[in-house]
Protein backbone atom coordinates (compact mmCIF):
# COMPACT_ATOMS: atom_id res chain seq x y z
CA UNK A 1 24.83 -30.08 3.23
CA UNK A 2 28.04 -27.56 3.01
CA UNK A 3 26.86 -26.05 -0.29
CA UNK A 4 23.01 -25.84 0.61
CA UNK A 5 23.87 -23.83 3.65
CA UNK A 6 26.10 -21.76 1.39
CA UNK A 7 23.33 -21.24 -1.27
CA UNK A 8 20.97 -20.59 1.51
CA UNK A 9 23.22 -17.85 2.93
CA UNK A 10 23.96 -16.64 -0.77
CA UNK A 11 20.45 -15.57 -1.19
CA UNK A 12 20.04 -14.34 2.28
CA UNK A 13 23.03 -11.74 1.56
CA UNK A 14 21.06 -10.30 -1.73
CA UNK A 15 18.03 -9.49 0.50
CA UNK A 16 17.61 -5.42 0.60
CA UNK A 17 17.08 -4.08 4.43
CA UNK A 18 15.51 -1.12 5.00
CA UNK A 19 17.58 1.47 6.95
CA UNK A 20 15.60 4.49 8.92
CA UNK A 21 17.95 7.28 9.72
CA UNK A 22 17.16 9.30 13.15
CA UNK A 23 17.81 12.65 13.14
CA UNK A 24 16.32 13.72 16.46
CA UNK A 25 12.94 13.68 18.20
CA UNK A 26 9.76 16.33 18.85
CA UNK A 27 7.89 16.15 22.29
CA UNK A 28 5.19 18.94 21.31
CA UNK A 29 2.10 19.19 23.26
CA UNK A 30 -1.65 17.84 21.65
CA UNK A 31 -2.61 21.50 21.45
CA UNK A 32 0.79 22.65 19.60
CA UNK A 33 0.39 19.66 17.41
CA UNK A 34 -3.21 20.10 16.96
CA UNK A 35 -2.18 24.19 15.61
CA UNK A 36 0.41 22.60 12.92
CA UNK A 37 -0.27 23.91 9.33
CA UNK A 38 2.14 24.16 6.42
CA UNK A 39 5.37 25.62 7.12
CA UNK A 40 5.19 25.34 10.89
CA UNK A 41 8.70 24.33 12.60
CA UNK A 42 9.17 21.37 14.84
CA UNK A 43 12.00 21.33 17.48
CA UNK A 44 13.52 18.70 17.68
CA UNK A 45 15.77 16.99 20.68
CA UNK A 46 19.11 17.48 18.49
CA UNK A 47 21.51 19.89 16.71
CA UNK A 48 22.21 20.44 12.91
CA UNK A 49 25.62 18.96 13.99
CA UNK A 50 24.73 15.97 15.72
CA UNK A 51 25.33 12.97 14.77
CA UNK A 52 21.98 10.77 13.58
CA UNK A 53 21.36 6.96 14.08
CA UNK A 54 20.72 4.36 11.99
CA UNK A 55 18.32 1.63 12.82
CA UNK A 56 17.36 -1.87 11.42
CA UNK A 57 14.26 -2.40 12.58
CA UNK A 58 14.18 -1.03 16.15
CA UNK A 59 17.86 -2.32 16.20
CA UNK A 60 20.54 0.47 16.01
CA UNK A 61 23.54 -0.79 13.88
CA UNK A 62 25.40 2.93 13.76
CA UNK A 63 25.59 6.31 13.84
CA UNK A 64 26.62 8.63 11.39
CA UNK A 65 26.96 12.53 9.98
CA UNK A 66 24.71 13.75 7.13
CA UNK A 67 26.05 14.94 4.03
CA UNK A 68 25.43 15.80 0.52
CA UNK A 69 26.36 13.12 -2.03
CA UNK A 70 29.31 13.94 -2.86
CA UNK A 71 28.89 15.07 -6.79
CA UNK A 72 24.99 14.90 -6.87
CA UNK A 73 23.82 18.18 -8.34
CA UNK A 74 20.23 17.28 -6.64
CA UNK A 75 21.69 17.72 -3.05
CA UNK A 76 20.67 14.17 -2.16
CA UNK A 77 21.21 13.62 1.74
CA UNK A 78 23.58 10.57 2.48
CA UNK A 79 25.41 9.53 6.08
CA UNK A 80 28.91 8.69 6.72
CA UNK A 81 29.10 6.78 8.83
CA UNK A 82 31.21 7.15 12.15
CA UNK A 83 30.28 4.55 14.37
CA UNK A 84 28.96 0.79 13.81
CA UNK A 85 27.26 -1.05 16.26
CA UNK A 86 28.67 -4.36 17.35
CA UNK A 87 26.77 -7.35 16.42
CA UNK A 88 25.56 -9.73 18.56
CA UNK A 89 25.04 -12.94 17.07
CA UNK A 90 22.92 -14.47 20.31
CA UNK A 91 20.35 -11.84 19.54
């Protein structure tokens, strides 16, 4: 029974999660959003500085800075991250 839940948990680990990174939020109006074309600017709630969250599902698990990857000559965005959530294992 031991090694089955081991195997079981095994495979579980190699699953791939998909992480959204939230760097702020808009609150335009229907009309202002209704007048976007190319190139228009959204406001959002945040600053270039502030830090963004990370979310697994609608679950937040951190927060974090952006940053280039360090070395990629594409400019690739990454986040280092400065907080991690605490996990609740009831939930």
């Amino acid at each position: 029974m031991a090694d089955q839940t081991h195997d079981a948990q095994s495979a579980l680990s190699r699953v791939p999660v998909e992480i959204t990174i939230s760097v702020g939020r808009a609150h335009p109006t229907v009309a202002e959003l209704l007048a976007m074309r190319r190139d228009a600017i959204l406001p959002l709630d945040r600053g270039v500085n502030d830090p963004v969250e990370l979310y697994a599902g609608d679950r937040l698990i951190a927060r974090g800075e952006l940053q280039e990857v360090p070395g990629d000559p594409t400019g690739r965005l990454a986040v280092r991250l400065t907080e991690v959530a605490e996990t609740d294992a009831s939930a």
